[in-house]
Protein backbone atom coordinates (compact mmCIF):
# COMPACT_ATOMS: atom_id res chain seq x y z
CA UNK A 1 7.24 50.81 -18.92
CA UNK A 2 4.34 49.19 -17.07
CA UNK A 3 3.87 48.81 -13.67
CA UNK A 4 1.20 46.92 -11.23
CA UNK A 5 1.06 46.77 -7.85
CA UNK A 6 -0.92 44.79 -5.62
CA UNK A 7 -4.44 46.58 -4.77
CA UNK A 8 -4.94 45.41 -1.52
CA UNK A 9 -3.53 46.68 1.77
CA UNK A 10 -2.55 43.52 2.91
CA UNK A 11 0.87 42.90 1.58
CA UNK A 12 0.80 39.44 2.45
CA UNK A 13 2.58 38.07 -0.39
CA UNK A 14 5.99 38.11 -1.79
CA UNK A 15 5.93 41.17 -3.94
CA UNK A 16 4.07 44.30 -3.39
CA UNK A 17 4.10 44.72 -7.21
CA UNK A 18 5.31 44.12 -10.45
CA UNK A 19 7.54 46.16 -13.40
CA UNK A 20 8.09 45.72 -16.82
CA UNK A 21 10.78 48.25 -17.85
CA UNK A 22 11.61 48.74 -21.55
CA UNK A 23 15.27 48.45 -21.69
CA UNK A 24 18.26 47.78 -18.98
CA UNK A 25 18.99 51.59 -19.46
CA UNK A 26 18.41 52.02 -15.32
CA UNK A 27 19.02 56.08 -16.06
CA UNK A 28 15.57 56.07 -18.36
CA UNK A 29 14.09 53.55 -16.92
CA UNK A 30 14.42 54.46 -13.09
CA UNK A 31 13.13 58.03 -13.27
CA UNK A 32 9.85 56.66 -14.42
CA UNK A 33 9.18 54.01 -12.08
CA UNK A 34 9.59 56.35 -9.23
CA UNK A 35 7.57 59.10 -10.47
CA UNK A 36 4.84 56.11 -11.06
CA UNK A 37 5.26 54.45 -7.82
CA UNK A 38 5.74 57.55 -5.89
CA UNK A 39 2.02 58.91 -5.71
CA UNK A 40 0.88 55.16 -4.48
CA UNK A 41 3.37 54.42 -1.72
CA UNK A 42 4.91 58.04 -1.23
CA UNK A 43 8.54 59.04 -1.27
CA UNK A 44 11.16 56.54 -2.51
CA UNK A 45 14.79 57.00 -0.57
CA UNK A 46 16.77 54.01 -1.45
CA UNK A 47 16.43 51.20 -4.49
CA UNK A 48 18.17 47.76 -4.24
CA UNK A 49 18.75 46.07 -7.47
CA UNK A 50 21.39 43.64 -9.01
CA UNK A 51 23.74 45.89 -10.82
CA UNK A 52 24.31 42.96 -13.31
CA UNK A 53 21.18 43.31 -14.82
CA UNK A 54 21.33 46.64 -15.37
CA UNK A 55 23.43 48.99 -18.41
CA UNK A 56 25.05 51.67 -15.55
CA UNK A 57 24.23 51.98 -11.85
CA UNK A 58 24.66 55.18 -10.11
CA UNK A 59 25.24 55.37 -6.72
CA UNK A 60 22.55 57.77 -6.59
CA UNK A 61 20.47 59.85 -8.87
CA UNK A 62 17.90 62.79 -8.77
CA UNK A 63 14.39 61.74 -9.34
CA UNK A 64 11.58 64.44 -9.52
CA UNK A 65 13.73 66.86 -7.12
CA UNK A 66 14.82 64.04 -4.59
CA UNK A 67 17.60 62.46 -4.35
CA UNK A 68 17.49 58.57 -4.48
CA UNK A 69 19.99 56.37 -3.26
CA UNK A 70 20.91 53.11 -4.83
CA UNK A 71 22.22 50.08 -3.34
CA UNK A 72 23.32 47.22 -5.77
CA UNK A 73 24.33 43.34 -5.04
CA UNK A 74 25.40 40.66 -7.26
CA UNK A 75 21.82 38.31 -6.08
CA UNK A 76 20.58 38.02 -9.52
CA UNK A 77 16.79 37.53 -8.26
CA UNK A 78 14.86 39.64 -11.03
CA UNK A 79 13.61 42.10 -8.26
CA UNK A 80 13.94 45.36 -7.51
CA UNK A 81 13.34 46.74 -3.70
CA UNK A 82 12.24 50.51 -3.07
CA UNK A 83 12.69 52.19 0.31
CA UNK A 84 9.74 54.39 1.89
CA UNK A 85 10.87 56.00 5.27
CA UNK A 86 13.81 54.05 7.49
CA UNK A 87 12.26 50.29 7.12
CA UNK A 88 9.57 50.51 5.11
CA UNK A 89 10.31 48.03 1.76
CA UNK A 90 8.47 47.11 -1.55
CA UNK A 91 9.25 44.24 -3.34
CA UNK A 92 9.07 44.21 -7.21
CA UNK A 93 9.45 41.44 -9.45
CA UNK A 94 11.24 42.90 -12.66
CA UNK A 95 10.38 41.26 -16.00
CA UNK A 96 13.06 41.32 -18.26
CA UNK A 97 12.59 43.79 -21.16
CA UNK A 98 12.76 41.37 -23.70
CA UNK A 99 9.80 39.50 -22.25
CA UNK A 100 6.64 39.25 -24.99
CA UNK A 101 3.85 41.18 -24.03
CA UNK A 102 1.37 38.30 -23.20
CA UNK A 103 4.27 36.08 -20.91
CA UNK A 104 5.00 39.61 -19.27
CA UNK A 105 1.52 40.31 -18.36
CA UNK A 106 0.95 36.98 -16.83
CA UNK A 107 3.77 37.15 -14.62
CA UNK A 108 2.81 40.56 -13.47
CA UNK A 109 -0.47 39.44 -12.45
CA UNK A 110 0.99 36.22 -10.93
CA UNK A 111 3.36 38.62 -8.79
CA UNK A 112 0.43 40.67 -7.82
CA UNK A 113 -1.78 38.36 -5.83
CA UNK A 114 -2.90 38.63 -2.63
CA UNK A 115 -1.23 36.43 -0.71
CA UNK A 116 1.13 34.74 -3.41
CA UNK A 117 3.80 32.87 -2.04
CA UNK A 118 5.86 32.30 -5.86
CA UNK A 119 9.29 33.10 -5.98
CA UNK A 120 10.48 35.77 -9.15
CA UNK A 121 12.47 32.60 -10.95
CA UNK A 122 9.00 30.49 -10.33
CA UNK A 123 6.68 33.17 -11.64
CA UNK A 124 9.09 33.21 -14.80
CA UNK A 125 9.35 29.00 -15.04
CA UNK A 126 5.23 29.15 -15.05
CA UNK A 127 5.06 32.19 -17.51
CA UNK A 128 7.69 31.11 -19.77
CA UNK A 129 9.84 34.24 -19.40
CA UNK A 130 13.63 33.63 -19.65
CA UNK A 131 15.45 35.57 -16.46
CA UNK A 132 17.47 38.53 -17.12
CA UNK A 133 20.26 36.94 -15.17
């Protein structure tokens, strides 16, 4: 797995961060994004994902002794949302597993400036990463 997320404070642009899981296995793959993410941003409640991209979606699961709810729609957008407190959201763009390293890195750096205004589908088009969906 690797993960970035946007180093400034600002979250002015359309993700907060950016993931690179290795396989559409959400049980593995889950677990360690939220213990990553988790000492950055602070307790995750709630994910939002499309469960089409994804090999088996829970309804919930247990994450480091929390429980973690998961909410799942058909919008086939290659991100992932996490849910700090009541309204608090994070946008991630997810780059599909498949992705070669040097496409994936560039499209988690293009997700991760300040201020960026690209769209997940975009970000891909530019990188030359086919979408998971």
């Amino acid at each position: 797995m690797a993960l970035r997320l946007e180093t400034t404070a600002s979250r002015l642009g359309v993700h907060d961060g950016a993931w690179w899981p290795r396989s559409r296995d959400l049980a593995v793959e889950l677990p360690a994004l939220i213990t990553a993410v988790t000492p950055h941003v602070g307790p995750i409640e709630r994910v939002g994902l499309d469960a089409a991209a994804w090999d088996g979606v829970p309804g919930r699961m247990t994450i480091d002794d929390r429980v973690v709810h998961i909410d799942w729609f058909p919008v086939g957008d290659d991100t992932v949302i996490l849910t700090r407190g009541a309204h608090d959201h994070f946008l991630l763009l997810v780059v599909p597993p498949d992705a070669g390293a040097e496409a994936a890195h560039a499209a988690m750096a293009a997700a991760v400036l300040a201020g960026a205004s690209e769209s997940a589908r975009q970000i891909f088009v530019k990188t030359g990463i086919t979408p998971a969906m």
